[in-house]
N, C-alpha and C. Protein backbone atom coordinates (compact mmCIF):
# COMPACT_ATOMS: atom_id res chain seq x y z
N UNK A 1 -6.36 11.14 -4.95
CA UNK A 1 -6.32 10.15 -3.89
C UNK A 1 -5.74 10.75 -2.62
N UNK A 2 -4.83 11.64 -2.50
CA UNK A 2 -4.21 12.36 -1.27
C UNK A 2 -5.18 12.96 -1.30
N UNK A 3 -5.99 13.83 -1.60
CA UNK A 3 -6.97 14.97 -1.08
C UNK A 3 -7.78 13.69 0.01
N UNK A 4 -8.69 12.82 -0.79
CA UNK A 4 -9.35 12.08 0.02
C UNK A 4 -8.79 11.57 1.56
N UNK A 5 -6.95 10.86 0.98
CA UNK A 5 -6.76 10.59 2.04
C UNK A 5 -6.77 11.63 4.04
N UNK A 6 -6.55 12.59 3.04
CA UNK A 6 -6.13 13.79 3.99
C UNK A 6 -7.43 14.41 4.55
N UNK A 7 -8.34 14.11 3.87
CA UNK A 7 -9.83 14.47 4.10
C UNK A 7 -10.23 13.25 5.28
N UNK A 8 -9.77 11.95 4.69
CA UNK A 8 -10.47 10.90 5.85
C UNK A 8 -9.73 11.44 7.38
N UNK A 9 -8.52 11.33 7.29
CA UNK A 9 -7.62 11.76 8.06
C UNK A 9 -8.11 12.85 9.11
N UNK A 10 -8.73 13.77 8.40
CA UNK A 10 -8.71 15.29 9.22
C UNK A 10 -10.07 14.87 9.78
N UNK A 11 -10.81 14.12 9.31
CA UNK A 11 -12.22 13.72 9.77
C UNK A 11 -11.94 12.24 10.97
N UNK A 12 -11.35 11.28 10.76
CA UNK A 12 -10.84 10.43 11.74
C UNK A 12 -10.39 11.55 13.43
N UNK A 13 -9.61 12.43 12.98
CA UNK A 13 -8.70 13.00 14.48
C UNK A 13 -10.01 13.95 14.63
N UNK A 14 -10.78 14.60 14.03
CA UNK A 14 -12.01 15.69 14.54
C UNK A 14 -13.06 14.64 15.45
N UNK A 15 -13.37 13.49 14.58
CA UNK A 15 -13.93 12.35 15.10
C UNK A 15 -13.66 11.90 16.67
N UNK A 16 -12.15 11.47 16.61
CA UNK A 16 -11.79 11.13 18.38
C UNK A 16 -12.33 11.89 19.15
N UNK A 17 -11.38 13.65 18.44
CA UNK A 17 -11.76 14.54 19.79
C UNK A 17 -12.66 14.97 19.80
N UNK A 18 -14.20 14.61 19.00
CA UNK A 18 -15.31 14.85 19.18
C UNK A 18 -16.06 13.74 20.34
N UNK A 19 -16.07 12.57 20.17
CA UNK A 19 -16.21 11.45 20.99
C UNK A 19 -16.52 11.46 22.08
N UNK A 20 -14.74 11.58 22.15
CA UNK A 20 -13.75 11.33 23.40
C UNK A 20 -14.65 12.50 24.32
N UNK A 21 -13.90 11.82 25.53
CA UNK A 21 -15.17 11.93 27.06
C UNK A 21 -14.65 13.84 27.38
N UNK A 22 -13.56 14.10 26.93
CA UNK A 22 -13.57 15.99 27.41
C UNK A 22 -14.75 16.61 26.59
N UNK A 23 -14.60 16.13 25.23
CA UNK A 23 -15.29 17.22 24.36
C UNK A 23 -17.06 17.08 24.94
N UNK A 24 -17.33 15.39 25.28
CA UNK A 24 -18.93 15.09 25.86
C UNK A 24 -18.50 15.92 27.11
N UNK A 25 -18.15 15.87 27.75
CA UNK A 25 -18.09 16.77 28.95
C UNK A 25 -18.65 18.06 28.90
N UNK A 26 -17.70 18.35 28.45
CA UNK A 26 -17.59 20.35 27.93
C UNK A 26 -18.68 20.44 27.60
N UNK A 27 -19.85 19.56 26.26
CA UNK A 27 -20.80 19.94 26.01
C UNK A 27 -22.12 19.68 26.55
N UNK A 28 -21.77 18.76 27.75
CA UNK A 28 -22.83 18.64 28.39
C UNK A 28 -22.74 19.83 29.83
N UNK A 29 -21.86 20.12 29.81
CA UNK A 29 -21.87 21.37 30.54
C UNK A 29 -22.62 22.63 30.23
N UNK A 30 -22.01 22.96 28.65
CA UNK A 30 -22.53 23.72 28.08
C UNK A 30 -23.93 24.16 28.22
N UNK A 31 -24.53 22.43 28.06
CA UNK A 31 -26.02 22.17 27.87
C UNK A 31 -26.42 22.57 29.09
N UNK A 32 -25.85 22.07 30.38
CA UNK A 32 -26.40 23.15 31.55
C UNK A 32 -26.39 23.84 31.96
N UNK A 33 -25.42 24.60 31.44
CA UNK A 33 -24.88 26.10 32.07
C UNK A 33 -26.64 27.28 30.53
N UNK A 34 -26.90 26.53 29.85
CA UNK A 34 -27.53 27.30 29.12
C UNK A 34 -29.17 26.74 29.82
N UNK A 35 -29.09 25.09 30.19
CA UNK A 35 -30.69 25.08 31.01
C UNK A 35 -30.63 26.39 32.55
N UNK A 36 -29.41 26.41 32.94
CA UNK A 36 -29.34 27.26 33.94
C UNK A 36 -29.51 28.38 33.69
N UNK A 37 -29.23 29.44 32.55
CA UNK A 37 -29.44 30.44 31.89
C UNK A 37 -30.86 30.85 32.03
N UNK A 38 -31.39 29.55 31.36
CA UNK A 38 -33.14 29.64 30.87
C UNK A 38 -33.54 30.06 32.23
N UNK A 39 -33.18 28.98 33.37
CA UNK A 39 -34.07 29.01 34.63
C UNK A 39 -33.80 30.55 35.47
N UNK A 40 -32.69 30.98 34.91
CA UNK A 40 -32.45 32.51 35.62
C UNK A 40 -33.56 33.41 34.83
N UNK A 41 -33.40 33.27 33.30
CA UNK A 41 -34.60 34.48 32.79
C UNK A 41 -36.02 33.81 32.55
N UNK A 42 -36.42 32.84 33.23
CA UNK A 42 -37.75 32.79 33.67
C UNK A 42 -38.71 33.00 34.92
N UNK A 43 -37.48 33.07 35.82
CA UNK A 43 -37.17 33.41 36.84
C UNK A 43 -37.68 35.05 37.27
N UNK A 44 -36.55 35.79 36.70
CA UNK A 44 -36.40 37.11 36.68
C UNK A 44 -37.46 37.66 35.57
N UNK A 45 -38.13 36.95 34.48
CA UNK A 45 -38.99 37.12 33.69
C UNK A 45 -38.33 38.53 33.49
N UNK A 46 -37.41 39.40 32.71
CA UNK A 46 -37.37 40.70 32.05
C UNK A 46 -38.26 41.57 31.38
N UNK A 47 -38.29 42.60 31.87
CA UNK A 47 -39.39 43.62 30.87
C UNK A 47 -39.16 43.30 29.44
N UNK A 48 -39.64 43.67 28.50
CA UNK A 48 -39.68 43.37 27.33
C UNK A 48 -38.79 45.39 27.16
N UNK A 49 -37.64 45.05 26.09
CA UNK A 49 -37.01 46.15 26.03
C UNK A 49 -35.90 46.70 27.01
N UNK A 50 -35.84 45.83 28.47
CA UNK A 50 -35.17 45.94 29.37
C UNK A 50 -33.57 45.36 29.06
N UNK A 51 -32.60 46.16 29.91
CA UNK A 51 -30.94 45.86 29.76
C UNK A 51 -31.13 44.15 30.00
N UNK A 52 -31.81 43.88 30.88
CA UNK A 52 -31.78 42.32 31.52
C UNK A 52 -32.82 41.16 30.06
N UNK A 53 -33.43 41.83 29.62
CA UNK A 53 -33.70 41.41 28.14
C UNK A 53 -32.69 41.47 27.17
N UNK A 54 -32.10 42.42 27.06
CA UNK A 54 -31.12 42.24 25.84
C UNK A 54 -29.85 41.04 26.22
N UNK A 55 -29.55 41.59 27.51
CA UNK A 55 -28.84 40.51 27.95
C UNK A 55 -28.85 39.01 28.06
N UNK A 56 -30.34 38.70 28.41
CA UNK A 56 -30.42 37.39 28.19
C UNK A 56 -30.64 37.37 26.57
N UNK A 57 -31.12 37.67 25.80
CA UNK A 57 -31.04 37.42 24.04
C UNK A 57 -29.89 37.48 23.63
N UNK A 58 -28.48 38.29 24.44
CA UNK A 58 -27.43 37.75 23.96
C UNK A 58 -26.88 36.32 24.54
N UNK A 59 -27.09 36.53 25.17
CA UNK A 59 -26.99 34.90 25.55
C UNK A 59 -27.36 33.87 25.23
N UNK A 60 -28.46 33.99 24.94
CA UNK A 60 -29.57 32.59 23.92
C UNK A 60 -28.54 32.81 22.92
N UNK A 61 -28.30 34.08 21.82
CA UNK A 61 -27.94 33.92 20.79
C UNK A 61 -26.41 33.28 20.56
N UNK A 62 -25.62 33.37 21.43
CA UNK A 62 -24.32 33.09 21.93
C UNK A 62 -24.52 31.16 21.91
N UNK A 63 -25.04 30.97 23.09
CA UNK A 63 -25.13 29.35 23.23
C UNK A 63 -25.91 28.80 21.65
N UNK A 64 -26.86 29.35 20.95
CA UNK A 64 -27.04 29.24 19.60
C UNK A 64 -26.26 28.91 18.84
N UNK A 65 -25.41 29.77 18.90
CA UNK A 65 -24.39 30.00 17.74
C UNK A 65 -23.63 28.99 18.13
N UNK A 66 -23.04 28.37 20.01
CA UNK A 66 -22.00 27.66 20.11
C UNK A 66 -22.83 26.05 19.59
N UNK A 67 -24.27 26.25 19.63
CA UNK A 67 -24.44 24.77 19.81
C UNK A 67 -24.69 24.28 17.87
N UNK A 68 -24.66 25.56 17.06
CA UNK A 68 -24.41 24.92 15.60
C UNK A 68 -23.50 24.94 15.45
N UNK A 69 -22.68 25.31 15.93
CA UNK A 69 -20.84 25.14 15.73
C UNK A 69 -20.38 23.56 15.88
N UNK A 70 -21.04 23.08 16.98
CA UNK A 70 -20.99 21.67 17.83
C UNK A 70 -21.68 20.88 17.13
N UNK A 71 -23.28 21.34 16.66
CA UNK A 71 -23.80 20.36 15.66
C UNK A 71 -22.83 20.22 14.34
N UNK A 72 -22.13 20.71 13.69
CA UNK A 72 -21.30 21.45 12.60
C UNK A 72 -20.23 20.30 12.82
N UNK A 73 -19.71 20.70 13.97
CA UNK A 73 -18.67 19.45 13.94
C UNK A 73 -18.84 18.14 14.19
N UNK A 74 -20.23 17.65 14.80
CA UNK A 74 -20.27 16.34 15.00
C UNK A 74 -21.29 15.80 13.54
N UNK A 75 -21.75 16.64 12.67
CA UNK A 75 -22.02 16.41 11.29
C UNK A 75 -20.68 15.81 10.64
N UNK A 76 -19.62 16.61 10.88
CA UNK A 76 -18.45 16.52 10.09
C UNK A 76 -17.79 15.60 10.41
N UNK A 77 -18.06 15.22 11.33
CA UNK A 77 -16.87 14.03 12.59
C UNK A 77 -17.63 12.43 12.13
N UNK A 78 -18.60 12.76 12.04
CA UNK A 78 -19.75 11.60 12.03
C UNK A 78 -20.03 11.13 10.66
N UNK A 79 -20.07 12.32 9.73
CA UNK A 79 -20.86 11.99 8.58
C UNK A 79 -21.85 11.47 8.62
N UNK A 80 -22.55 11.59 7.37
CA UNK A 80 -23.85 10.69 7.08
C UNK A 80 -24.28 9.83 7.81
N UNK A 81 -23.89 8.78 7.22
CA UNK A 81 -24.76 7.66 7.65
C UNK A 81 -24.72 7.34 9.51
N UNK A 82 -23.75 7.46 10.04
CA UNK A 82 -23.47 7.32 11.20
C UNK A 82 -24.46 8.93 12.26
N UNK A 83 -24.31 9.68 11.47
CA UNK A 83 -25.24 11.06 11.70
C UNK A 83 -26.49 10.82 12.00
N UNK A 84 -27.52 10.42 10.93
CA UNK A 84 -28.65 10.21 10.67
C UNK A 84 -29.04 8.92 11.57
N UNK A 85 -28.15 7.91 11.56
CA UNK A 85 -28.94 6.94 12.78
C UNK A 85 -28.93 6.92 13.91
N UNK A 86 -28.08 8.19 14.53
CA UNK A 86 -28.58 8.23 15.98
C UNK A 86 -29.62 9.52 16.47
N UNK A 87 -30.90 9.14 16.47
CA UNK A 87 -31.78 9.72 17.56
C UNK A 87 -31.40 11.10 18.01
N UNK A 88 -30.24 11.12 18.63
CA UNK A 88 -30.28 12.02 19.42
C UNK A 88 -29.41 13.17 18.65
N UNK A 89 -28.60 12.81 17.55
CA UNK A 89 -28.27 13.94 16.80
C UNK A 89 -29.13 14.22 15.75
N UNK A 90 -30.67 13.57 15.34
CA UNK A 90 -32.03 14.35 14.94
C UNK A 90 -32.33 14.98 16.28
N UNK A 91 -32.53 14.98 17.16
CA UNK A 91 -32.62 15.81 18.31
C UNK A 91 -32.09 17.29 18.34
N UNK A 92 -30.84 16.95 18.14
CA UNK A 92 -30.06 18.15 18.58
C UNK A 92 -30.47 18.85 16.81
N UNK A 93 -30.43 18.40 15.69
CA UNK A 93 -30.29 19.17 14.44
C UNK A 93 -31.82 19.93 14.87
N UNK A 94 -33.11 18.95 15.58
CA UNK A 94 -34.34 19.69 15.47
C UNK A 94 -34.31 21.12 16.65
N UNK A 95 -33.40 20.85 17.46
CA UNK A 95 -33.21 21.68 18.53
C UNK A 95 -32.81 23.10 17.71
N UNK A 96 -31.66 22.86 17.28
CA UNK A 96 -30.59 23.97 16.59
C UNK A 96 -31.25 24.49 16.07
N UNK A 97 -32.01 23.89 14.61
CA UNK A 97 -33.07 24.32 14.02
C UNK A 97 -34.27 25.72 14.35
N UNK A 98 -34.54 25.00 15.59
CA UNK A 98 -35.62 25.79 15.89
C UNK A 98 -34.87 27.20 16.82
N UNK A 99 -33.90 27.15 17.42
CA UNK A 99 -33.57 27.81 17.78
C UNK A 99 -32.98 28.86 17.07
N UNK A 100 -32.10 28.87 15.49
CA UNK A 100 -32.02 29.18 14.57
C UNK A 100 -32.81 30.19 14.23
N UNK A 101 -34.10 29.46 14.07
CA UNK A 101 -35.54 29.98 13.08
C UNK A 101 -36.04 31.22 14.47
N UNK A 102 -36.20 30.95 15.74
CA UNK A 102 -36.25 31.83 16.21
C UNK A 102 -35.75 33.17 15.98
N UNK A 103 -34.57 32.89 15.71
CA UNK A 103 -33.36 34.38 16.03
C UNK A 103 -33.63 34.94 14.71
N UNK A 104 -34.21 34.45 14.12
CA UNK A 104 -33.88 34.85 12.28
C UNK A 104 -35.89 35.71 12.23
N UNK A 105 -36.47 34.93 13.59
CA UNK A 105 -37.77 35.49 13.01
C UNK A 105 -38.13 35.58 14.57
N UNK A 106 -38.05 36.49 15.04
CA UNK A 106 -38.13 37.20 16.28
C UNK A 106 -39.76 36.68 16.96
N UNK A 107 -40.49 37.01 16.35
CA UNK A 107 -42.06 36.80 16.41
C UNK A 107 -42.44 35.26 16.33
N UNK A 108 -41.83 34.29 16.06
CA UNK A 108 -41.84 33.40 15.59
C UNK A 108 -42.82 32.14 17.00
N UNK A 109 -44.32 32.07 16.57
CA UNK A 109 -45.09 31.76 17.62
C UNK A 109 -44.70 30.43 18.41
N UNK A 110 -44.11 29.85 19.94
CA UNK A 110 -44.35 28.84 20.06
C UNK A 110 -42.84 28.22 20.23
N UNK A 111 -41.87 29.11 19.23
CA UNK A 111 -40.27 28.95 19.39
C UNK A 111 -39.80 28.66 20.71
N UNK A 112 -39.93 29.55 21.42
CA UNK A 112 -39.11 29.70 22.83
C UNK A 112 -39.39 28.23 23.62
N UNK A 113 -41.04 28.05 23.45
CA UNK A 113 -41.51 26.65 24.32
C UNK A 113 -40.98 25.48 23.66
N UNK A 114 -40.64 25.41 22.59
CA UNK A 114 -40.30 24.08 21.82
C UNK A 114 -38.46 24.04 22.37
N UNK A 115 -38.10 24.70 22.12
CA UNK A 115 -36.65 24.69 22.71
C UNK A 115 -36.04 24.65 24.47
């Protein structure tokens, strides 16, 4: 019964400061500082093999990694049922997803446009 309680507990306070208006902030920043990213390397379009290629792929892979971290915690903050009925966190899991499947399969036709 303490494990649980301490479990609801640690999930209640991840919950607030997931919510609460800094953490939406921060990640809607996030979200534009990475649409701003995109619009620089479509922009600059990079040679394929170029320093300015690797550079932007670390970067995709970076905001990747931060935005399953973020899906990760608002899975955990949210749980189930509260998870699954909002829209927009199937959004973000189909987003992550694909962005994911990209990095894992380089060639992967159609990836880049869906994200």
């Amino acid at each position: 019964v303490t494990r649980v309680n301490r479990f609801n507990r640690l999930r209640r306070g991840v919950r607030w400061f997931y919510v609460g208006d800094r953490c939406q902030v921060f990640v809607a920043m996030l979200i534009l500082s990475n649409f701003i990213t995109n619009i620089f390397e479509a922009h600059f379009t990079p040679e394929p093999g170029s320093d300015m290629e690797g550079f932007f792929g670390k970067v995709d892979t970076g905001f990747t990694l931060i935005f399953t971290l973020e899906l990760s915690v608002n899975m955990f903050a949210t749980l189930f049922v509260e998870f699954v009925t909002d829209a927009w966190n199937w959004f973000d899991l189909v987003v992550v997803l694909i962005s994911l499947l990209s990095i894992l399969f380089e060639n992967l036709p159609g990836a880049n446009v869906l994200r």
